[in-house]
Structures are given as C-alpha cells and as structure tokens.
C-alpha atoms as a PDB file:
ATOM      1  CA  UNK A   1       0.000   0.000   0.000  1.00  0.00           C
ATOM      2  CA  UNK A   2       1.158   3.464  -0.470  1.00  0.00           C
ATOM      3  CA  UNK A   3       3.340   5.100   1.602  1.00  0.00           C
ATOM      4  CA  UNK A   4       1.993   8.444   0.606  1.00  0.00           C
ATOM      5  CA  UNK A   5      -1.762   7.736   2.068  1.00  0.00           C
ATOM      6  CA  UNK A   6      -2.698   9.190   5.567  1.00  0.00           C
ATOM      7  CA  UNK A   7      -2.554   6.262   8.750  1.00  0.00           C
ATOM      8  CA  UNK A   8      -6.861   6.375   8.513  1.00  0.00           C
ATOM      9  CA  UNK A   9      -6.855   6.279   5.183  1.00  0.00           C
ATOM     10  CA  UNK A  10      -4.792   3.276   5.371  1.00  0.00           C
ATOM     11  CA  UNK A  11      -6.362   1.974   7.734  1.00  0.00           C
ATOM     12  CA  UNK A  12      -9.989   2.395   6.324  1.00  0.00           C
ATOM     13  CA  UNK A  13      -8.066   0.161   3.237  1.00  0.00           C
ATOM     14  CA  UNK A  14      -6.733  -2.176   5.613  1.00  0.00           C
ATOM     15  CA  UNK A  15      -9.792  -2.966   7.276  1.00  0.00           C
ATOM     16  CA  UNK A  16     -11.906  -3.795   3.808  1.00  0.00           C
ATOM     17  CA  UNK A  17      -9.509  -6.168   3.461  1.00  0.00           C
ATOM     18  CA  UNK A  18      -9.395  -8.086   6.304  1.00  0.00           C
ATOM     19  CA  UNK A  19     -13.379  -8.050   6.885  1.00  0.00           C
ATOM     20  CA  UNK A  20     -13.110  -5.121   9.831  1.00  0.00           C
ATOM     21  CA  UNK A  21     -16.207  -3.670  10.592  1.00  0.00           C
ATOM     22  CA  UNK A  22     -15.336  -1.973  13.452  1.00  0.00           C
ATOM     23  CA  UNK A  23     -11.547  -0.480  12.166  1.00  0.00           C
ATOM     24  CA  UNK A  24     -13.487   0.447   9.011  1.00  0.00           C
ATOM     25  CA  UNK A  25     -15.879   2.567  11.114  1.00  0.00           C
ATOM     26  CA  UNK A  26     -12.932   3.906  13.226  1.00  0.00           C
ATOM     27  CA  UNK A  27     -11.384   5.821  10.525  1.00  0.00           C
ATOM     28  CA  UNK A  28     -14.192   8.115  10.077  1.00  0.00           C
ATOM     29  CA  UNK A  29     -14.377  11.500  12.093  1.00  0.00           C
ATOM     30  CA  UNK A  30     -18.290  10.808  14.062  1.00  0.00           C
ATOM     31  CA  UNK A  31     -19.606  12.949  11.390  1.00  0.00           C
ATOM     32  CA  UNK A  32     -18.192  11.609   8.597  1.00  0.00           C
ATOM     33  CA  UNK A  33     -19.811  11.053   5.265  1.00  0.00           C
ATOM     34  CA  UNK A  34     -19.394   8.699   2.261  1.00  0.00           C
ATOM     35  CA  UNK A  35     -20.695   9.673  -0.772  1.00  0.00           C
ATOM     36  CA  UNK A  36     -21.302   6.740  -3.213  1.00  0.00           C
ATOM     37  CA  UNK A  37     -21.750   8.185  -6.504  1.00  0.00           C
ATOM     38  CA  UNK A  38     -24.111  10.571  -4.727  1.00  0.00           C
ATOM     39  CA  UNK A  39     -26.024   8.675  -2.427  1.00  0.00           C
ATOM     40  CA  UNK A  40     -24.729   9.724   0.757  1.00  0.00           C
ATOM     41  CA  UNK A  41     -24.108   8.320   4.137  1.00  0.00           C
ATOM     42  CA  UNK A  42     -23.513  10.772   7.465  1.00  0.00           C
ATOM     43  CA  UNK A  43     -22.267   9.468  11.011  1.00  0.00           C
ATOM     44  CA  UNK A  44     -20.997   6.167  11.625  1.00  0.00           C
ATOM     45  CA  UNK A  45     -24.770   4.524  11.896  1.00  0.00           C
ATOM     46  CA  UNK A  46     -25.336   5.729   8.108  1.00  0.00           C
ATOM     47  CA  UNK A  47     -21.729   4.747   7.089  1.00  0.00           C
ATOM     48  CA  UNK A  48     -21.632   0.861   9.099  1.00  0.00           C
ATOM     49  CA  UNK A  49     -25.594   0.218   7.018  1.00  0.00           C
ATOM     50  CA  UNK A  50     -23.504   1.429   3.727  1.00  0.00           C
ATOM     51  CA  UNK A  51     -20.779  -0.988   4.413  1.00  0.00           C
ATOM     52  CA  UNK A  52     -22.491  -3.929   5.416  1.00  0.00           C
ATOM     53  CA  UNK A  53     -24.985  -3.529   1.618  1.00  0.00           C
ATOM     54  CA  UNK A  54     -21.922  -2.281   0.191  1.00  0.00           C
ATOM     55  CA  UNK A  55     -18.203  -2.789   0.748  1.00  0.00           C
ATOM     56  CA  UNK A  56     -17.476  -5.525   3.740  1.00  0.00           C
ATOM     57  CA  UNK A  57     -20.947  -7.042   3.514  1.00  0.00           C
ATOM     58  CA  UNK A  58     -20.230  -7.913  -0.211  1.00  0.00           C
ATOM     59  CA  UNK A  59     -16.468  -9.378   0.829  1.00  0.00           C
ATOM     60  CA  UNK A  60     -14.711  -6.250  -1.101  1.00  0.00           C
ATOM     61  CA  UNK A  61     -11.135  -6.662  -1.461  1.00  0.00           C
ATOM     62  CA  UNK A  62      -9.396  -3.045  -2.283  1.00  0.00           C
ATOM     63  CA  UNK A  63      -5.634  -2.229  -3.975  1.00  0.00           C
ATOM     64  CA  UNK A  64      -4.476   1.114  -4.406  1.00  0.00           C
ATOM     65  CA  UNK A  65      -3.329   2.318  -7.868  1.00  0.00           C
ATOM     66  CA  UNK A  66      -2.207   5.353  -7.178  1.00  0.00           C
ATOM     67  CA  UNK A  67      -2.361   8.377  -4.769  1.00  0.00           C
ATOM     68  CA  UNK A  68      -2.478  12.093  -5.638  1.00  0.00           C
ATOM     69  CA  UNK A  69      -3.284  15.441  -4.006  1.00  0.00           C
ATOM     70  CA  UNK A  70      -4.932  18.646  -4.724  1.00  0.00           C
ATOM     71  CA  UNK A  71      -5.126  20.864  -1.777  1.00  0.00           C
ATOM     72  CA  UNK A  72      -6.666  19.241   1.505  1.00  0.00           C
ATOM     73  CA  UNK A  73      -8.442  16.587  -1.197  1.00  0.00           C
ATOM     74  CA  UNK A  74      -6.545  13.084  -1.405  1.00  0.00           C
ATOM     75  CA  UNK A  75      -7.431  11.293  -4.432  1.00  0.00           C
ATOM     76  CA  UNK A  76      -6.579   7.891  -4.711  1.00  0.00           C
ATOM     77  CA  UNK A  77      -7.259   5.163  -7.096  1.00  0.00           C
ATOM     78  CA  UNK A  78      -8.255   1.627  -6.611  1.00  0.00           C
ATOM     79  CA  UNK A  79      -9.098  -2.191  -7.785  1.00  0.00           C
ATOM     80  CA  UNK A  80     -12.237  -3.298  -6.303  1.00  0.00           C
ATOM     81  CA  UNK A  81     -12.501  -7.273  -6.655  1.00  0.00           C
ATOM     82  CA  UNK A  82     -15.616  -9.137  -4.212  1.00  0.00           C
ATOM     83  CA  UNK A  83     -18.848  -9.939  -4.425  1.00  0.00           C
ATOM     84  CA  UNK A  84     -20.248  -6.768  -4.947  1.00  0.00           C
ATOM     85  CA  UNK A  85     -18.277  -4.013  -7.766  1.00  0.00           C
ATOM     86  CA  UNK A  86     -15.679  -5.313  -9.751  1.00  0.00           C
ATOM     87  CA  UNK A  87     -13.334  -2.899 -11.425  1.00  0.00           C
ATOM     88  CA  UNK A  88     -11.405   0.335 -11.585  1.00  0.00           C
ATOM     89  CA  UNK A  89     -12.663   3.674  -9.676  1.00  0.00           C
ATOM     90  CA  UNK A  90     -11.041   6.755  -7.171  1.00  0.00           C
ATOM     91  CA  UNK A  91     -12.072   7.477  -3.840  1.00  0.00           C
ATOM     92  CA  UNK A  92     -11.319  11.396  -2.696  1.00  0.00           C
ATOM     93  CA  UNK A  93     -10.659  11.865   0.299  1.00  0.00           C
ATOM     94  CA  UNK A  94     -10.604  14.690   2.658  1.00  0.00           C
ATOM     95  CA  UNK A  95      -9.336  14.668   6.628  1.00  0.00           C
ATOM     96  CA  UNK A  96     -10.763  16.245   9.596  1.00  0.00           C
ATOM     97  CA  UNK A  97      -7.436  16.160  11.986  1.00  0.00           C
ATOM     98  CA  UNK A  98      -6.208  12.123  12.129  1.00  0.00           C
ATOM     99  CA  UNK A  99      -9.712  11.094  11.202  1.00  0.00           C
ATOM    100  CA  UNK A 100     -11.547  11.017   7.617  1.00  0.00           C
ATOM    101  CA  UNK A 101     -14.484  14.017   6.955  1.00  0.00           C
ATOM    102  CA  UNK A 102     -15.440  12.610   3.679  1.00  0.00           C
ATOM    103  CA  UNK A 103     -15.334   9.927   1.349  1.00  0.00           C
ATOM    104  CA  UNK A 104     -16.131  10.337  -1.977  1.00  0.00           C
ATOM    105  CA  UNK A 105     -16.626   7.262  -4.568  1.00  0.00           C
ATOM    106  CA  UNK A 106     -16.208   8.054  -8.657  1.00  0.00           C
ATOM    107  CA  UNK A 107     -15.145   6.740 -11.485  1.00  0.00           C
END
C-alpha cells in the first residue's frame, strides 16, 4: 500500500480487506460522510448500514493504484474485486485532523 496515504486512510483500506467492521468505522471523524456516486451516508450509523450492503458485507477486497493530491483533497485510485463491484474507480478523500471528513466514490 502506499506510503503516501494518511494512517486512517490506510487503515480504512486495511480494514476492507481483512473483513473489519469496526476499524473500518474507526477511521471516520463521528460525522463523517461517504458519498457513493451521490447517495450519501452521514455518522458512523449511516456509514456501518452502507458498508455492510456495500463494501465488507459484499467481501470487497481493495488495492491502491495510485495516490495524488490537490489541496486538503486526497485522491486515490483503486481495484475493487468481491462480491459486490468489480473494477477500476477513485475514492477522494478529505481529513478532519487524524480522522476522515469525507469519502467520496467516482469513477
């Protein structure tokens, strides 16, 4: 994984992988919010129903492909393989202190 992602970040990455519910969860700031191609999910209540229909529930397995920055927004670029998605896509990220603000899922 890439050195050049922040610790939650690689931890929210980390815990897909290994099937951790409650690490995934962790890396979110209380209010955080993932947006999945606009449908979006605030708190960690929203955010643990999104990934058990969506990204641990379905067994999603993530590799990064690449990491760049624009400002305070961390774009990074990833393989999904599971039983949900298959294929290519970026998730931009932004931080609120050690903790992630927002998620956002695209193409």
């Amino acid at each position: 994984m890439s050195d050049d992602l922040e610790p939650a970040i690689r931890q929210l990455f980390d815990a897909t992988n290994r099937g951790d519910s409650d690490a995934f969860l962790d890396a979110f700031a209380a209010d955080g919010v993932v947006d999945d191609w606009g449908r979006t999910f605030t708190g960690h209540t929203e955010i643990a129903g999104w990934n058990a229909r969506e990204n641990i529930g379905v067994n999603s397995h993530i590799d990064v492909t690449g990491v760049t920055r624009d400002g305070d927004a961390i774009k990074v670029g990833v393989a999904v393989s599971g039983d949900g998605y298959n294929g290519g896509g970026a998730f931009t990220f932004t931080m609120a202190g050690d903790k992630i603000a927002r998620m956002v899922i695209t193409g």
